[in-house]
Protein backbone atom coordinates (compact mmCIF):
# COMPACT_ATOMS: atom_id res chain seq x y z
CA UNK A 1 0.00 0.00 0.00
CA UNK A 2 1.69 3.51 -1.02
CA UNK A 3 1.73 5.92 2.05
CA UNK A 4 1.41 9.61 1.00
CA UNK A 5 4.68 10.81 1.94
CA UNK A 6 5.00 13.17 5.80
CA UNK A 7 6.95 16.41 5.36
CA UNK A 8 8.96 16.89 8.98
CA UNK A 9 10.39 19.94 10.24
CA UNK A 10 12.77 18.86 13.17
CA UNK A 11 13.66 21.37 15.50
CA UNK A 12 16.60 20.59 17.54
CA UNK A 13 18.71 18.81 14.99
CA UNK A 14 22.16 18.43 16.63
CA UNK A 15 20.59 17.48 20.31
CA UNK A 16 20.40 14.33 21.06
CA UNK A 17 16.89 13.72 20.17
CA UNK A 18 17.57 15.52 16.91
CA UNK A 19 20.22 13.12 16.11
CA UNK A 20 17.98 10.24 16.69
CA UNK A 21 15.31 11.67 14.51
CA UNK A 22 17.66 12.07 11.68
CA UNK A 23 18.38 8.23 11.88
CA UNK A 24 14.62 7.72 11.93
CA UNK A 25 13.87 9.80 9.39
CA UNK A 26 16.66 8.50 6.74
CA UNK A 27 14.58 4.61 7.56
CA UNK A 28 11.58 5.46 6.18
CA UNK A 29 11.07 6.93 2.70
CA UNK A 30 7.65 8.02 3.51
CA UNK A 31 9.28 10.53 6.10
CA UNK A 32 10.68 13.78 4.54
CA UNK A 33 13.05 16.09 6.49
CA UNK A 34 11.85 19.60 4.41
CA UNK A 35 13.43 21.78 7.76
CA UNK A 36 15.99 21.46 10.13
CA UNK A 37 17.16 24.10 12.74
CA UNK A 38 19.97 23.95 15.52
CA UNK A 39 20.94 26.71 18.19
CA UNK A 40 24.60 27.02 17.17
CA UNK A 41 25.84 24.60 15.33
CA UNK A 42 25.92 24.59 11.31
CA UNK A 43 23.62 21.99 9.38
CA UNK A 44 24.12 23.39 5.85
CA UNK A 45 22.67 20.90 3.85
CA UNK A 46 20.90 18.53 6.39
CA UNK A 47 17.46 19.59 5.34
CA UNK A 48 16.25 21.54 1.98
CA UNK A 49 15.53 24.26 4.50
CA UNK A 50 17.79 25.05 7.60
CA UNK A 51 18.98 27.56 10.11
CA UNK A 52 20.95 28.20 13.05
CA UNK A 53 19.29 30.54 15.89
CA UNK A 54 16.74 33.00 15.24
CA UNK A 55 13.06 32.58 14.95
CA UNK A 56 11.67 29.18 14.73
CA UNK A 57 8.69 30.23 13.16
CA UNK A 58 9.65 31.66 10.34
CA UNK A 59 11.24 28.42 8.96
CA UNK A 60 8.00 26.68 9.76
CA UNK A 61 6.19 29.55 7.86
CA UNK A 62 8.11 28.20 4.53
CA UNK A 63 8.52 24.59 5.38
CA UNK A 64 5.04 24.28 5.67
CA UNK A 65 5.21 20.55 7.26
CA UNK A 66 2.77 18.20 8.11
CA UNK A 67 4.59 17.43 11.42
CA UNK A 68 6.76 19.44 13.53
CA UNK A 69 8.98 17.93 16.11
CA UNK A 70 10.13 20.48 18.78
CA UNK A 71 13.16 18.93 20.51
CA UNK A 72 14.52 22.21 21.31
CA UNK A 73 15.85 22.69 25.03
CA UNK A 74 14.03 24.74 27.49
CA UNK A 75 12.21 28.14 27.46
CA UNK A 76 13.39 28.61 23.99
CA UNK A 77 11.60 25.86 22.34
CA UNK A 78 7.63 28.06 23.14
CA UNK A 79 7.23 29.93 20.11
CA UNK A 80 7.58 27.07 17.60
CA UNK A 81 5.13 24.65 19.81
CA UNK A 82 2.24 27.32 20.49
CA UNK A 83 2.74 27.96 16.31
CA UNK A 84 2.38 24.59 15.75
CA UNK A 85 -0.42 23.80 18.19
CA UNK A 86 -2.27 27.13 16.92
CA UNK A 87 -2.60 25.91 13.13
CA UNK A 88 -3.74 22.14 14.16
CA UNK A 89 -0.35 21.05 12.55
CA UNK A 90 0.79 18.03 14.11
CA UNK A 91 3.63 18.45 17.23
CA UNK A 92 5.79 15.83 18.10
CA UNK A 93 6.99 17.14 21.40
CA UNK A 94 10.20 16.20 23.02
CA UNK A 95 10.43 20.54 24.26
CA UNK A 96 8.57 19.12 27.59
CA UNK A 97 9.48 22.73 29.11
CA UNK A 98 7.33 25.00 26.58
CA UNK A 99 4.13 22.94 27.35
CA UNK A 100 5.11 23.08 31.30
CA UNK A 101 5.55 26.74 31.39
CA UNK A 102 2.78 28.15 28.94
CA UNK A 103 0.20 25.62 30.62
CA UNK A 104 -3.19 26.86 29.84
CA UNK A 105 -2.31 29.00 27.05
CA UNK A 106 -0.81 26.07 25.19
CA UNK A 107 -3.91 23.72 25.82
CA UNK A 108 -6.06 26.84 24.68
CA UNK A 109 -4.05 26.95 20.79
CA UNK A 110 -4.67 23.13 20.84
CA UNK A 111 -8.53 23.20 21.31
CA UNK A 112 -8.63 26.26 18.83
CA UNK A 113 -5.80 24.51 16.54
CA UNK A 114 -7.77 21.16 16.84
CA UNK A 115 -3.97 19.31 15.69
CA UNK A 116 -2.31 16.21 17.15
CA UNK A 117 -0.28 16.53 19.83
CA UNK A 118 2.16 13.43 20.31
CA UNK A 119 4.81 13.37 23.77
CA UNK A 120 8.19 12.65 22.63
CA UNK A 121 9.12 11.80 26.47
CA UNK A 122 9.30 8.21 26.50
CA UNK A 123 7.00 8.28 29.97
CA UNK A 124 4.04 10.58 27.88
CA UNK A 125 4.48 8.80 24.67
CA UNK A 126 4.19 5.39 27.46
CA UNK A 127 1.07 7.14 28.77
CA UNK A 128 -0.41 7.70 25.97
CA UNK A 129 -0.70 4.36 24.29
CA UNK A 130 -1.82 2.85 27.64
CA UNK A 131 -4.49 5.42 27.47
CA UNK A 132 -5.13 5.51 23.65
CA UNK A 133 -8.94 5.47 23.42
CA UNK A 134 -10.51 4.98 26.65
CA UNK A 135 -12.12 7.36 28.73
CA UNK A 136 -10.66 10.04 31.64
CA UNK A 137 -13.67 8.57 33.84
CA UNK A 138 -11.94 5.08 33.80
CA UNK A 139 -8.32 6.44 34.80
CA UNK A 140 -7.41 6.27 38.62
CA UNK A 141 -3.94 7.32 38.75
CA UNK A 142 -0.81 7.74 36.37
CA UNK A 143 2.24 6.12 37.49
CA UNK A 144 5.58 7.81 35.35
CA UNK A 145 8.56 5.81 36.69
CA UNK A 146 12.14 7.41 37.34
CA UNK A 147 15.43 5.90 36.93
CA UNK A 148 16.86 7.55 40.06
CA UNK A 149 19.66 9.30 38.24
CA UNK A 150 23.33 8.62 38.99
CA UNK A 151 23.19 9.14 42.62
CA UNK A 152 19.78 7.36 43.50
CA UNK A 153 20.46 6.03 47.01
CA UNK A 154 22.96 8.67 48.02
CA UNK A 155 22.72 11.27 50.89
CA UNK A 156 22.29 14.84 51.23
CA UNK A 157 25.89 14.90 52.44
CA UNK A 158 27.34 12.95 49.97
CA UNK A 159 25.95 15.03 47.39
CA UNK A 160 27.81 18.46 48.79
CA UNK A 161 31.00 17.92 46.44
CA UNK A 162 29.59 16.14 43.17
CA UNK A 163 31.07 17.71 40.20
CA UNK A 164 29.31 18.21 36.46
CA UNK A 165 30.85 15.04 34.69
CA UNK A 166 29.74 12.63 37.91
CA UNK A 167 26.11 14.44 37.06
CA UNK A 168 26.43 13.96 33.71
CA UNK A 169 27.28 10.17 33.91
CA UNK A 170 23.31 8.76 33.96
CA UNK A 171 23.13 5.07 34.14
CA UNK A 172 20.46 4.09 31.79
CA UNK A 173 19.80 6.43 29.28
CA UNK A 174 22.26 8.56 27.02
CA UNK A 175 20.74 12.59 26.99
CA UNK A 176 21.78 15.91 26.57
CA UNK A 177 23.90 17.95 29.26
CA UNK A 178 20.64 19.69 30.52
CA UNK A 179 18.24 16.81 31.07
CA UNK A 180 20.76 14.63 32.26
CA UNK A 181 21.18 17.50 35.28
CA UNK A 182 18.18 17.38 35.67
CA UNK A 183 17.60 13.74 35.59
CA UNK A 184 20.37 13.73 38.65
CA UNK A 185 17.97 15.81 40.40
CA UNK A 186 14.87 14.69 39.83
CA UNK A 187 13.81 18.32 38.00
CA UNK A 188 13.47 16.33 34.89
CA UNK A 189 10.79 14.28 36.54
CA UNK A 190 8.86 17.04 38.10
CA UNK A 191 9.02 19.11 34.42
CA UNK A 192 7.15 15.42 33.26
CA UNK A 193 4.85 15.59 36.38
CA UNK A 194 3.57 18.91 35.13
CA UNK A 195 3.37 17.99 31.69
CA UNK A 196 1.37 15.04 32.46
CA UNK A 197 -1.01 17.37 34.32
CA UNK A 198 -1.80 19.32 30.93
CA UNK A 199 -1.32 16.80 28.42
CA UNK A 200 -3.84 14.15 30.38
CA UNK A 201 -6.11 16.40 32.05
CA UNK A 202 -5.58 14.70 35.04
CA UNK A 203 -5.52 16.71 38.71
CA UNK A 204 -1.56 16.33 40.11
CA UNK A 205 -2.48 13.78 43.13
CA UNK A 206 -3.72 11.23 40.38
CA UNK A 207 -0.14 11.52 39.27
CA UNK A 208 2.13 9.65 41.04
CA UNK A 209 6.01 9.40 40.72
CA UNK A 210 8.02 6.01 41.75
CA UNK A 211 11.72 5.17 41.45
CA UNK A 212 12.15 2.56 38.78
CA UNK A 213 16.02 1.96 38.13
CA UNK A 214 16.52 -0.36 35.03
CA UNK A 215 14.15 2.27 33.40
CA UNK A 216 12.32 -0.55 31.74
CA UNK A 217 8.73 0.25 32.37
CA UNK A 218 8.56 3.54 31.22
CA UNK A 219 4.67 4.53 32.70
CA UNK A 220 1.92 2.65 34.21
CA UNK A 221 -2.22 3.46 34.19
CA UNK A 222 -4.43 2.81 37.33
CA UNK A 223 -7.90 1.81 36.35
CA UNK A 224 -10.54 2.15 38.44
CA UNK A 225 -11.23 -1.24 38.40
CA UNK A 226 -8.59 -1.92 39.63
CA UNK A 227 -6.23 -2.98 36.97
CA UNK A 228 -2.72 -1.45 35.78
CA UNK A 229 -1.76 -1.31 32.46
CA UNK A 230 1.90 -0.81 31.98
CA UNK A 231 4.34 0.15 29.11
CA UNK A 232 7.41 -1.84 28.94
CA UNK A 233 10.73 -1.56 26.65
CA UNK A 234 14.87 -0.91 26.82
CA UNK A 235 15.74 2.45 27.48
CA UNK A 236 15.95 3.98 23.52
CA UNK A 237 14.45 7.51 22.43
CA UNK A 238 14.16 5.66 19.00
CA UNK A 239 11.35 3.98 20.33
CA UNK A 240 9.13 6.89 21.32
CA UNK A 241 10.27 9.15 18.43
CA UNK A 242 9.48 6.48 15.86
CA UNK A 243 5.98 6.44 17.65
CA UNK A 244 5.69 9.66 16.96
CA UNK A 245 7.14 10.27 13.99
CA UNK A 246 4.94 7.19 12.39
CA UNK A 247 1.73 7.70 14.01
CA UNK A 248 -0.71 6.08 13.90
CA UNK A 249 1.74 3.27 12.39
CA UNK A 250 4.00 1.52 14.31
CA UNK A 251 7.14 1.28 12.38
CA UNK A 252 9.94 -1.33 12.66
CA UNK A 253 12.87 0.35 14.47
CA UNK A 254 16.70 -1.45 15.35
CA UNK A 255 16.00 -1.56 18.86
CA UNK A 256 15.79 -5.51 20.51
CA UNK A 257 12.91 -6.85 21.82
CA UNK A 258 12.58 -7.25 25.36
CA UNK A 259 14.15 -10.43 26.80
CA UNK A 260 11.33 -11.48 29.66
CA UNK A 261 12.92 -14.88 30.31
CA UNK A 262 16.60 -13.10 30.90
CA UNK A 263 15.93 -13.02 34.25
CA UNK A 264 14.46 -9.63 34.20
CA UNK A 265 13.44 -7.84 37.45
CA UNK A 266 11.41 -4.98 37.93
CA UNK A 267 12.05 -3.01 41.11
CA UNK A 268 10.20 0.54 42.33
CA UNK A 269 10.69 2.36 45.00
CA UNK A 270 9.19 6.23 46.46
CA UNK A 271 10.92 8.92 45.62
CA UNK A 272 13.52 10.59 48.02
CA UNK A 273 12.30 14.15 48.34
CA UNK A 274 14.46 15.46 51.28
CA UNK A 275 17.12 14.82 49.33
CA UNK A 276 16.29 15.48 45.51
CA UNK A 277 13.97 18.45 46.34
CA UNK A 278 13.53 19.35 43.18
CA UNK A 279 10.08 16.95 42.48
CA UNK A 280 8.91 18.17 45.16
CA UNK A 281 9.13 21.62 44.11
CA UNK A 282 8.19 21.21 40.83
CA UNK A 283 4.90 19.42 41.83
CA UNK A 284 4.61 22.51 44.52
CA UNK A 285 4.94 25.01 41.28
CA UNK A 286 2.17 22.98 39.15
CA UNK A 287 -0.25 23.05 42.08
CA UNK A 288 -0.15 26.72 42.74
CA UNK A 289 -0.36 27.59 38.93
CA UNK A 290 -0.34 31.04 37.25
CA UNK A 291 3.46 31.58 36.07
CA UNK A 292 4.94 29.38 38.93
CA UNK A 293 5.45 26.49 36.47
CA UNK A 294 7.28 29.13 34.30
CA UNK A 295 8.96 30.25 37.40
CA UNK A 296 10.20 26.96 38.43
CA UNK A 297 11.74 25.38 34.87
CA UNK A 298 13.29 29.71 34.25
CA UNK A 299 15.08 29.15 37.80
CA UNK A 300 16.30 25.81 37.06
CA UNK A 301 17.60 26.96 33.78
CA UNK A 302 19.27 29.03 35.09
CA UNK A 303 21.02 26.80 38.60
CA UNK A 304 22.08 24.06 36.39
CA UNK A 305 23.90 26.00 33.88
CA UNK A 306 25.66 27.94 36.92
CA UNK A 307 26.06 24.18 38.12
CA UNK A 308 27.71 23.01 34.54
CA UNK A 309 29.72 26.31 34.79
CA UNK A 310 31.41 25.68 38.19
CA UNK A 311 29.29 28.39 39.90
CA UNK A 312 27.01 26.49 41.96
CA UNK A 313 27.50 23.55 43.82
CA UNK A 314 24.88 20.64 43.32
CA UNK A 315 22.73 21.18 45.91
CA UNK A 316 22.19 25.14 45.66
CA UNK A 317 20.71 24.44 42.21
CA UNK A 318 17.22 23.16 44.31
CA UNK A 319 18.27 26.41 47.10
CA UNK A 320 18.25 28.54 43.92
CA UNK A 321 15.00 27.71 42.70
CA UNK A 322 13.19 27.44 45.73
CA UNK A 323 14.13 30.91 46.46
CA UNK A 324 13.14 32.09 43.16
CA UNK A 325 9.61 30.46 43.54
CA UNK A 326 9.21 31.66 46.82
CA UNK A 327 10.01 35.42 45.29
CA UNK A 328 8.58 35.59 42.01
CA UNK A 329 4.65 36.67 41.57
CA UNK A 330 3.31 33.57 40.09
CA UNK A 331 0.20 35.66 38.81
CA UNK A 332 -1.71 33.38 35.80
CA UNK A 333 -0.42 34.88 32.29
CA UNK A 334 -2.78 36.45 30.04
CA UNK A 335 -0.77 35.68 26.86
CA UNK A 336 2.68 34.76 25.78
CA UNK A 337 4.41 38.42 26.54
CA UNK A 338 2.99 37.55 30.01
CA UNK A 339 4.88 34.35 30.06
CA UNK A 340 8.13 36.03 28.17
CA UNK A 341 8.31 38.97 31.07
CA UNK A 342 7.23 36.16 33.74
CA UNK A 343 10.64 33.73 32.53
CA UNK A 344 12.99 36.80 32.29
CA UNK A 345 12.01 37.86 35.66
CA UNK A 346 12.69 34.66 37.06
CA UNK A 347 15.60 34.77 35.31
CA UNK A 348 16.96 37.93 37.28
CA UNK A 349 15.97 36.76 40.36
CA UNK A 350 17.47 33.02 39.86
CA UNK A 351 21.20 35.20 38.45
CA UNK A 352 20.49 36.87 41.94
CA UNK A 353 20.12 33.81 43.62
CA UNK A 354 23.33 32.09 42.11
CA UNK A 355 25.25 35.34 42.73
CA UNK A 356 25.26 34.48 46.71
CA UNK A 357 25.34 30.77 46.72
């Protein structure tokens, strides 16, 4: 059967995600790169249309695609999704942090936009074929599993003196420089605990976090009935970005399939919060609403590249935001030069913040 071909504009293209994309992409003939972009780094001749910084949206203006995936990092990633989401264009969305901080405003261009909207996160894109098709009414609780990061176990005190590379070093899956900070602190998780909130439409204590450290069930659903469906796989992006890249195929990727009689065991745990703080405050941040999800992923932008930078130790990166939560205004946005004004704040006050650490 002849599939009509997909045009993709990738976002992101040198990240990690991007690169994985690109490997997807060159498998399947009915996928088309027509736009690449990267932050820095050149990609002349990656894509019939590229570019390196500026404005994401005017290379979506001339790509014209039929899917956009947004794995741009942080705050910077907002414009592209809430154009996307706005013209009912389909978003592939591994920039977790634009849908966390505009909130509302993003679920507001979806309705309007009427588009698909497919996680990239490999605990959402879980999540959403468990829940594929059946009814909000039926769902208890969602269960998004956490590998621990590379100190899982460890104590407050034996966290004072870790240094960026021992941060960096995550045992199960191979990321960026960002998320894997914030994977070490659990930030990562509570950026996915507020996504859930808005992608799912589900209230934040019918989400549920649990330490899971082989990283092999990547989300579980609680029916009210009482039974959990689970999504189950080795740790590969390729996995959920083929998902979402295919949809609503499921198309062959490299990746092995999982060995249940090789011994496998599948441990989970709660959550250490006096020590990672960070989930904590991130599910703090989603609960009181208004900018303080904005607030909370601008301050940790912030922290972890003063972390990566040798200007704050480990720890202060959870001091740093908590402060900057605790001083920013949090008021609800009334539209995206809201939220723009709302991150920079945060921004200053986070710099502050880092400045006496």
């Amino acid at each position: 059967m002849h599939r009509p071909v997909k045009r993709i504009a990738l976002l992101g293209a040198t990240g990690s995600i991007g690169r994985q994309s690109l490997e997807i992409i060159s498998a399947h003939p009915e996928l088309e790169l027509v736009a690449a972009a990267s932050g820095s780094q050149p990609i002349d001749g990656l894509a019939p249309l590229t570019q390196v910084g500026g404005n994401l949206t005017d290379l979506l203006e001339r790509a014209e695609p039929d899917l956009v995936l947004n794995a741009v990092v942080g705050f910077a990633g907002l414009d592209a999704t809430l154009w996307t989401l706005e013209r009912g264009i389909a978003l592939a969305l591994a920039n977790k942090e634009s849908l966390v901080v505009a909130g509302e405003l993003a679920i507001a261009a979806w309705e309007r936009g009427g588009g698909l909207l497919l996680p990239v996160d490999s605990e959402h894109s879980a999540a959403f074929q468990c829940l594929e098709g059946r009814s909000r009414e039926s769902v208890d609780t969602l269960v998004l599993t956490a590998s621990g990061g590379p100190f899982r176990g460890k104590s407050r005190d034996e966290l004072v003196d870790v240094t960026p590379a021992e941060a960096l070093a995550h045992p199960t899956w191979n990321m960026g420089p960002k998320i894997s900070v914030d994977s070490a602190t659990l930030a990562n998780k509570g950026l996915e605990l507020i996504e859930a909130h808005f992608l799912f439409d589900l209230p934040y204590d019918r989400i549920e976090v649990v330490v899971h450290p082989s990283s092999i069930v990547h989300a579980l659903i609680r029916f009210r009935d009482g039974a959990v469906l689970a999504h189950l796989g080795y740790p590969d992006m390729r996995v959920p970005i083929s998902f979402a890249l295919t949809y609503p195929e499921r198309a062959a990727t490299p990746i092995p399939q999982l060995d249940l009689a090789g011994g496998l065991t599948l441990e989970f745990t709660a959550p250490d919060l006096e020590t990672f703080p960070m989930l904590a405050l991130a599910r703090r941040a989603g609960e009181l609403g208004g900018t303080n999800p904005c607030v909370f992923n601008a301050a940790n932008e912030v922290a972890v590249a003063a972390f990566l930078d040798g200007r704050l130790p480990f720890l202060g990166i959870a001091e740093v935001v908590a402060e900057t939560l605790d001083a920013a205004d949090g008021a609800a946005p009334r539209d995206r030069d809201e939220l723009v004004e709302a991150d920079a704040e945060a921004r200053r006050l986070a710099e502050r913040g880092v400045g006496v650490a």
